[in-house]
Protein backbone atom coordinates (compact mmCIF):
# COMPACT_ATOMS: atom_id res chain seq x y z
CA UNK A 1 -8.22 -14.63 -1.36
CA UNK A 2 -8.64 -12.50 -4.35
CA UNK A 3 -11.24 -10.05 -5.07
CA UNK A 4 -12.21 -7.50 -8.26
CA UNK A 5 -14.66 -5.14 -8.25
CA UNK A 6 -13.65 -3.07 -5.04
CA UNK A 7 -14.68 0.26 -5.59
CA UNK A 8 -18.01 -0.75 -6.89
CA UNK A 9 -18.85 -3.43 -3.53
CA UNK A 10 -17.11 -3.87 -1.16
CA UNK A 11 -18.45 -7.67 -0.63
CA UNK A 12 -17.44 -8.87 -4.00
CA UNK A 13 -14.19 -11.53 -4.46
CA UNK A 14 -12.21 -12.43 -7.36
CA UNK A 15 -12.47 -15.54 -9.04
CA UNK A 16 -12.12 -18.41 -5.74
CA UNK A 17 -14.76 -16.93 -3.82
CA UNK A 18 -17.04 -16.90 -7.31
CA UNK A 19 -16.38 -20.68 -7.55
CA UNK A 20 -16.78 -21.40 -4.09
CA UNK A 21 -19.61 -19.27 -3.42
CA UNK A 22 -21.27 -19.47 -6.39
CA UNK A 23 -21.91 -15.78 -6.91
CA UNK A 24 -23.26 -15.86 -10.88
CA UNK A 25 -25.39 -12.95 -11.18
CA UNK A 26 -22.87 -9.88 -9.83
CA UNK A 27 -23.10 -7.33 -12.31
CA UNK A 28 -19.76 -5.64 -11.53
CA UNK A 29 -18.19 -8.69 -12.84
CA UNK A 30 -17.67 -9.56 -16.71
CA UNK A 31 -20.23 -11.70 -17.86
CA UNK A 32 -17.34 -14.73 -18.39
CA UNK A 33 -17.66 -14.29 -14.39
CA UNK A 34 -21.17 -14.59 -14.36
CA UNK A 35 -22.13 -18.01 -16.24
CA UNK A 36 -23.02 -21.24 -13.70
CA UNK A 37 -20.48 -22.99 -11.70
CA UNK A 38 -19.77 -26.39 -13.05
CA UNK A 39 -18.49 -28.36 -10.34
CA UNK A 40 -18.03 -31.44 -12.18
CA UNK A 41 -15.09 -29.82 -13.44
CA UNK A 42 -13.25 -29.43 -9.80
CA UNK A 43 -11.19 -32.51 -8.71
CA UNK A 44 -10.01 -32.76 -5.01
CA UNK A 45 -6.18 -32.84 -3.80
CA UNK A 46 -5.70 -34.64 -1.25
CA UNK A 47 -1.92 -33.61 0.63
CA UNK A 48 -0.88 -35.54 4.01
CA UNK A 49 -0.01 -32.72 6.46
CA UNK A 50 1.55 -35.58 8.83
CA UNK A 51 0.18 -36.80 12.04
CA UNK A 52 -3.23 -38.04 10.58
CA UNK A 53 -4.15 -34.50 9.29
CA UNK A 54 -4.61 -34.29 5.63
CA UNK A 55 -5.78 -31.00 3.34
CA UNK A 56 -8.47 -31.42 1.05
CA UNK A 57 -8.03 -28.84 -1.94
CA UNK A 58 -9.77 -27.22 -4.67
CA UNK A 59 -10.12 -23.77 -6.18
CA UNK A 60 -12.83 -22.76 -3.09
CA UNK A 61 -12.43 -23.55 0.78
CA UNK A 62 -10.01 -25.73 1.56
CA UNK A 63 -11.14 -28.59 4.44
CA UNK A 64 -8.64 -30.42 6.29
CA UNK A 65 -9.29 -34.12 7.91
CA UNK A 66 -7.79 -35.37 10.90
CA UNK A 67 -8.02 -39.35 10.96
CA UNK A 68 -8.58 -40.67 14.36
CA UNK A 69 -8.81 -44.06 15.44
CA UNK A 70 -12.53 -43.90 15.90
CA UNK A 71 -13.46 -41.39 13.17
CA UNK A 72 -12.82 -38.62 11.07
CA UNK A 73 -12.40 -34.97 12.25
CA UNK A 74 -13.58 -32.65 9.36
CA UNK A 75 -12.60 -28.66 9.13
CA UNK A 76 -15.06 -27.12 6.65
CA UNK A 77 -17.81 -28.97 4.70
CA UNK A 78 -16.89 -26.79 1.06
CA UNK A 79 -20.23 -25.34 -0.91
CA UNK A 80 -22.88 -28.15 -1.15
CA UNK A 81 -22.32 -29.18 -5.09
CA UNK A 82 -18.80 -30.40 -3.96
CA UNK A 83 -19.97 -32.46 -0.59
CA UNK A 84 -19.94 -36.15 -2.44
CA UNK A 85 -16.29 -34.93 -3.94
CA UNK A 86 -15.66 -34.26 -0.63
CA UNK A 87 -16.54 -37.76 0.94
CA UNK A 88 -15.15 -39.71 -1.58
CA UNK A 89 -11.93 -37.65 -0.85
CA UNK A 90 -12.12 -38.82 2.08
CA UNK A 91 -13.15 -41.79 1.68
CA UNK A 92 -9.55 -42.81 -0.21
CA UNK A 93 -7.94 -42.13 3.20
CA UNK A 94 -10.04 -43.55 6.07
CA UNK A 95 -13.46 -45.55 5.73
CA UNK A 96 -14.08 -44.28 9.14
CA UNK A 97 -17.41 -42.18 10.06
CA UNK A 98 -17.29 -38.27 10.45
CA UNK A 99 -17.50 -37.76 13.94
CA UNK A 100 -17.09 -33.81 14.03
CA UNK A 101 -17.44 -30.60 11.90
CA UNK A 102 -15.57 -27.84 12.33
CA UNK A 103 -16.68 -24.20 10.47
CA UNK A 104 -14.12 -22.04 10.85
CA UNK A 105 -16.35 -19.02 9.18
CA UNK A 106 -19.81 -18.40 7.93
CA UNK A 107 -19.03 -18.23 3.76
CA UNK A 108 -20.75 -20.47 2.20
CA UNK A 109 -17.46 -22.45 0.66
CA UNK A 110 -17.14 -23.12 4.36
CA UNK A 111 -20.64 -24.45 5.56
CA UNK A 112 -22.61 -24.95 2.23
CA UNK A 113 -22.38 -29.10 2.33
CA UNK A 114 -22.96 -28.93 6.51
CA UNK A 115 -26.13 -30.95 6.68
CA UNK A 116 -25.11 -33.79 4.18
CA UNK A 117 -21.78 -34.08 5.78
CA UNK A 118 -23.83 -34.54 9.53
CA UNK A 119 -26.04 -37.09 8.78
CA UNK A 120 -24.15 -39.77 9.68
CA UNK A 121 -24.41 -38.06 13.26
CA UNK A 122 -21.32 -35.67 13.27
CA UNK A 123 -21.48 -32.95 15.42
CA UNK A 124 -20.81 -29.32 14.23
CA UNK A 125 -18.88 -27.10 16.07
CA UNK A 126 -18.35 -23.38 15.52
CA UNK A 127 -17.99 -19.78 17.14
CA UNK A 128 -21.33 -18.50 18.27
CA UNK A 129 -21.68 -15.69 15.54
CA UNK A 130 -21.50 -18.27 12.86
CA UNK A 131 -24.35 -20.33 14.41
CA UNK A 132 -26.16 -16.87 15.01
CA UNK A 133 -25.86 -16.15 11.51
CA UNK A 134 -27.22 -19.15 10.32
CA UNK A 135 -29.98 -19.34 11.88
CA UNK A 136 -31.23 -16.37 11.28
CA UNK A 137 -30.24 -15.80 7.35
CA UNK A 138 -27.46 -13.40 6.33
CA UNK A 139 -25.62 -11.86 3.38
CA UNK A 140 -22.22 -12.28 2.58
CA UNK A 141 -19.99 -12.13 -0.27
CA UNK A 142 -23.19 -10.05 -2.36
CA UNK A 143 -25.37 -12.93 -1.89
CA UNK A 144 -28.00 -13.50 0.48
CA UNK A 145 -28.18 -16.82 2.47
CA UNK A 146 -31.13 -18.28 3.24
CA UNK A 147 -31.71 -19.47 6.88
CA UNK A 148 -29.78 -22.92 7.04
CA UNK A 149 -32.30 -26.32 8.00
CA UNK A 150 -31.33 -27.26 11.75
CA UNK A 151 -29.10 -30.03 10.25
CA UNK A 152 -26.46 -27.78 9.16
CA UNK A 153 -26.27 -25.55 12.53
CA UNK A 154 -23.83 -26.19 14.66
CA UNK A 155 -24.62 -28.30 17.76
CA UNK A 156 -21.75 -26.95 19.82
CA UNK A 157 -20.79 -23.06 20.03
CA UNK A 158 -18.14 -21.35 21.36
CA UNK A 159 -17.27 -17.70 22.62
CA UNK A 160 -13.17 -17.24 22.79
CA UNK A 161 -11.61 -20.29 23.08
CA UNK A 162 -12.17 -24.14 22.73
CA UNK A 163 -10.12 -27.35 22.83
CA UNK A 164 -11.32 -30.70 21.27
CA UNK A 165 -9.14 -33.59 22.32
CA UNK A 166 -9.66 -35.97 19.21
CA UNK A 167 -8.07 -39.52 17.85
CA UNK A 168 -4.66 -38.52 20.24
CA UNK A 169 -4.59 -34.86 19.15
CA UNK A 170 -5.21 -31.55 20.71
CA UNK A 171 -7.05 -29.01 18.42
CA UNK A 172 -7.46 -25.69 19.77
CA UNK A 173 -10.00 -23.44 18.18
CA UNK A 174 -9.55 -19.57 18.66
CA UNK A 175 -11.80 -16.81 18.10
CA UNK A 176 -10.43 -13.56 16.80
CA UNK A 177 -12.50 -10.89 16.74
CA UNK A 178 -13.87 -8.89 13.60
CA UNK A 179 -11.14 -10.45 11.27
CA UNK A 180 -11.53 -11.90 8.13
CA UNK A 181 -15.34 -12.15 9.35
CA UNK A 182 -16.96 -11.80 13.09
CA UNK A 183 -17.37 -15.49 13.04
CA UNK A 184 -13.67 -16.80 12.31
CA UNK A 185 -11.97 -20.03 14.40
CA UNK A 186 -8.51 -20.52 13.53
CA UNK A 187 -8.08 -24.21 14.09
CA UNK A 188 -4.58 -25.66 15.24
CA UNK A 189 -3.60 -29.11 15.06
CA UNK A 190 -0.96 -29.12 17.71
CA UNK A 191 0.91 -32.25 17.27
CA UNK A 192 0.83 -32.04 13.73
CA UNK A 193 1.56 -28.40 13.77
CA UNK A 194 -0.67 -27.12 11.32
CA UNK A 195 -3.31 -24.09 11.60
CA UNK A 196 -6.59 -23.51 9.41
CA UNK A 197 -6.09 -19.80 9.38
CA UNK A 198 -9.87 -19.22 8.39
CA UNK A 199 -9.14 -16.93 5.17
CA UNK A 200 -6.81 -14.78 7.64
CA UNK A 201 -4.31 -14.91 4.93
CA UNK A 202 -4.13 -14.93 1.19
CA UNK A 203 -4.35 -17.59 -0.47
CA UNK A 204 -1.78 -18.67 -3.06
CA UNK A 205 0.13 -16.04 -1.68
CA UNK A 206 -1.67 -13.07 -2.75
CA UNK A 207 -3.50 -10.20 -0.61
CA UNK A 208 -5.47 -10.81 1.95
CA UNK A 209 -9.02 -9.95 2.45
CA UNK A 210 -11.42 -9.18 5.36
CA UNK A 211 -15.14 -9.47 4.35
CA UNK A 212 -16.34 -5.88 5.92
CA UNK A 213 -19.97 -6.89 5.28
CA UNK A 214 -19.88 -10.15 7.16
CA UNK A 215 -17.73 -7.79 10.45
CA UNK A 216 -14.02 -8.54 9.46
CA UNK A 217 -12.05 -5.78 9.78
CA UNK A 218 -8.10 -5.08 8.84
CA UNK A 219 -7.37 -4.54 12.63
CA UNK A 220 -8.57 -8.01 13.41
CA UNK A 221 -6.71 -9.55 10.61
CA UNK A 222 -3.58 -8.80 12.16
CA UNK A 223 -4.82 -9.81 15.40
CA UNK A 224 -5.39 -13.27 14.22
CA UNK A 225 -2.07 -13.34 12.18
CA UNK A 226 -0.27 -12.59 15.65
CA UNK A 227 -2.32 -15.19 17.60
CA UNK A 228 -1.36 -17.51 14.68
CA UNK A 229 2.46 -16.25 14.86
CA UNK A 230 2.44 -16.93 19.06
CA UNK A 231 2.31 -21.04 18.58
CA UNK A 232 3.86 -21.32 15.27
CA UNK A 233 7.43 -22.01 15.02
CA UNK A 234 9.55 -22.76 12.05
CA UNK A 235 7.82 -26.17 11.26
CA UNK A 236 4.31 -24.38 11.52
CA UNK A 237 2.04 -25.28 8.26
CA UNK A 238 -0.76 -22.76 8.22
CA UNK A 239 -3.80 -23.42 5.58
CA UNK A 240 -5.17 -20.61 4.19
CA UNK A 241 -8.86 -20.76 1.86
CA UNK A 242 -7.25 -21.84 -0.92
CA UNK A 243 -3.65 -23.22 -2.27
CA UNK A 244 -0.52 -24.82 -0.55
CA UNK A 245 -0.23 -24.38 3.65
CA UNK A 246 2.19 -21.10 3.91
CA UNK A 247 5.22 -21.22 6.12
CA UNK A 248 5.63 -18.86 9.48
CA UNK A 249 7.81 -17.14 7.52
CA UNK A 250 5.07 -16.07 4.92
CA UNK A 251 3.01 -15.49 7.73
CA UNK A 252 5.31 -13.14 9.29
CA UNK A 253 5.32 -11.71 5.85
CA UNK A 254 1.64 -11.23 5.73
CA UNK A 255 1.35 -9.31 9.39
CA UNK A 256 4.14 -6.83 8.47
CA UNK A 257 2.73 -5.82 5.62
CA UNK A 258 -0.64 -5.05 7.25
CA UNK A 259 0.82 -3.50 9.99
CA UNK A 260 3.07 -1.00 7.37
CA UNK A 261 0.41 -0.77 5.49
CA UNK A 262 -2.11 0.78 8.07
CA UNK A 263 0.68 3.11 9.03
CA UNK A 264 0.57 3.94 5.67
CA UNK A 265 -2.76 5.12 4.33
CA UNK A 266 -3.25 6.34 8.05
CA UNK A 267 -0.55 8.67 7.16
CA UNK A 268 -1.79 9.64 4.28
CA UNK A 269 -5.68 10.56 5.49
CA UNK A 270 -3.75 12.68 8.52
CA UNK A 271 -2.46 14.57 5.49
CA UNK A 272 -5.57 14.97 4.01
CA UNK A 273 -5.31 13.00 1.18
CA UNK A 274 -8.54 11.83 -0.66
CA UNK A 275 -9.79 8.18 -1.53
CA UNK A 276 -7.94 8.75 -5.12
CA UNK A 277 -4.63 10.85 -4.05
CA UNK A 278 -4.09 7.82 -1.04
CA UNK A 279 -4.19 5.35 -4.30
CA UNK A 280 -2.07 7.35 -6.78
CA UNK A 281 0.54 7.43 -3.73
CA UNK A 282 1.27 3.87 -4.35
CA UNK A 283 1.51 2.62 -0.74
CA UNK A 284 2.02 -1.06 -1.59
CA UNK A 285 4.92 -0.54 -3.99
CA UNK A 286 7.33 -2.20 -2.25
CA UNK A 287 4.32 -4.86 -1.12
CA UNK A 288 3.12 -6.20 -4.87
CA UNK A 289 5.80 -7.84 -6.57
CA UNK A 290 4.84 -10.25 -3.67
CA UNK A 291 1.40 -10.10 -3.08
CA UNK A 292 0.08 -9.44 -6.39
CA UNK A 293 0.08 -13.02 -8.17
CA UNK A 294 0.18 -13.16 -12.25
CA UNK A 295 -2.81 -12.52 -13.71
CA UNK A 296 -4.48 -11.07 -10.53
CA UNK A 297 -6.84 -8.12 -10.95
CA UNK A 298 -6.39 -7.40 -6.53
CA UNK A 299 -3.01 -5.79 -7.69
CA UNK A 300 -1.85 -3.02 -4.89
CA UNK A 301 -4.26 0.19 -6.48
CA UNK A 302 -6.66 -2.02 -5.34
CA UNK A 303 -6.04 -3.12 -1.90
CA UNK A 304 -5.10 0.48 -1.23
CA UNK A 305 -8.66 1.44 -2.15
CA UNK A 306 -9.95 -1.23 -0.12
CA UNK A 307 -7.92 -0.31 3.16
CA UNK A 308 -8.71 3.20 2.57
CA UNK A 309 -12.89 1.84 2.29
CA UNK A 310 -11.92 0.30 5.30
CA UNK A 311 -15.44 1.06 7.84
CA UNK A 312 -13.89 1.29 11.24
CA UNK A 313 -15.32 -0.70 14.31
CA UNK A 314 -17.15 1.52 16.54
CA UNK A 315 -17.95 1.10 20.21
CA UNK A 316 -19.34 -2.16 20.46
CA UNK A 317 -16.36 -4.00 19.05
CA UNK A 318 -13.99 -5.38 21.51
CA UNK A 319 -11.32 -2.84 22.96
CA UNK A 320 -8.73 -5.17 21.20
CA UNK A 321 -9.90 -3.98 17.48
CA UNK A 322 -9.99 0.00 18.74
CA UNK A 323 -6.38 0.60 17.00
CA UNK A 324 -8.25 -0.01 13.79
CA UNK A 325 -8.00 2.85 10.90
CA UNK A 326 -9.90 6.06 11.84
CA UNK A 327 -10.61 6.50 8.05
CA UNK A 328 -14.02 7.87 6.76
CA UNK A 329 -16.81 6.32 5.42
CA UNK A 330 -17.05 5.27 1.59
């Protein structure tokens, strides 16, 4: 995912989350930024993953569809303006009914089209906080979000871990906590060998991001990359928000840098470096002629700043996420 504006908010994306979320009125952002979404514009690709799994792409959250003999299995419903592209879309593969929704996190690319995608009786599944948050109304991304009607809640909620058995597959849906949000699922398709990784990796190859304001955190990230990396093998396709599945190898690629890169700024705040000095270091040198993709404005400076804005969990988050950066307050 990519993201501008860091130092100013902390909640605000770059240019995919803007499309997908809709976020027109952030006034960190030029005003090119700012002007209404036109979604007529946006055209679905449709890729066959193998096995009866096919990815559904944009420029926002990706959805995935796994065809069953019975019905359709949808991951992510996209932002409402894009639910009829999203039917036809699937529509050109299989005729068949939507039988169940799967969120894998509550931004609104994710969940926006959730009630017109249920009403032919599809059940939505999803991790407890997601279901939590929509109910009850939440911000995310520098938008507010209303509380959702009681067609677009999930039916079915989940704690850690959950297994639908669906059209002769196994899909296993993991919760790992505080990562790129507090209410992530990482979906994996384990015939066809493909995971949803629930914006736990950059899209189109660039930096990853953890929404701090909607509980993701840089410890969890890696947590879910390394759940991710203990059932992938070399076949592995793993979806991230937005752009072509990455390969294990790229995944391995993103968890080593995270991992380095924590060591890194923690290093630097042990020597006392400020917010500035930690950024003029240049502790992603060796990471951005990878992650930073042309014409990107997350280039490293950036991510630095955001690692080192990095609020770290505090007592209530699971032991698990306790190795997270000790670093200050913004």
């Amino acid at each position: 995912m990519r993201r501008d504006g860091i130092h100013e908010t902390e909640e605000t994306l770059l240019k995919r989350v803007l499309v997908a979320a809709s976020l027109s009125g952030l006034s960190c952002l030029p005003a090119a930024a700012q002007q209404p979404i036109d979604y007529s514009k946006f055209e679905i690709k449709t890729t066959d993953l193998g096995h009866g799994v096919y990815l559904l792409g944009w420029q926002g959250g990706d959805s995935l569809i796994l065809v069953g003999d019975d019905g359709i299995l949808l991951v992510d419903t996209s932002v409402a303006p894009m639910g009829d592209k999203i039917k036809a879309a699937i529509a050109r593969v299989s005729t068949k009914p939507i039988k169940v929704i799967v969120n894998t996190h509550a931004h609104h690319d994710h969940i926006g089209a959730n009630e017109a995608m249920a009403k032919g009786g599809a059940l939505i599944v999803a991790h407890d906080n997601l279901r939590d948050r929509m109910a009850k109304g939440f911000s995310a991304l520098n938008q507010k979000i209303p509380p959702a009607p009681a067609a677009a809640l999930p039916a079915v909620t989940y704690a850690e871990s959950m297994t639908i058995h669906f059209g002769g597959e196994t899909v296993q849906l993991f919760h790992p906590p505080r990562a790129h949000t507090d209410s992530d699922t990482l979906v994996y398709f384990r015939r066809a060998n493909v995971f949803h990784a629930s914006g736990t990796i950059g899209g189109d190859g660039g930096y990853p991001f953890f929404d701090i304001a909607s509980g993701g955190s840089l410890a969890g990230m890696i947590v879910a990359e390394e759940k991710m990396l203990s059932l992938a093998d070399g076949q592995t396709k793993i979806v991230p928000d937005e752009g072509d599945p990455a390969s294990t190898e790229a995944l391995k690629a993103y968890r080593d840098m995270l991992v380095a890169l924590r060591a890194r700024v923690q290093n630097l705040v042990d020597e006392g470096k400020s917010e500035d000095e930690a950024v003029a270091a240049k502790p992603t040198r060796d990471f951005d002629a990878t992650f930073v993709q042309r014409g990107s404005a997350f280039t490293g400076d950036r991510m630095t700043r955001y690692v080192t804005l990095y609020r770290p969990p505090t007592a209530a988050c699971p032991p698990l996420l306790r190795n997270a950066l000790p670093l200050r307050n913004p």
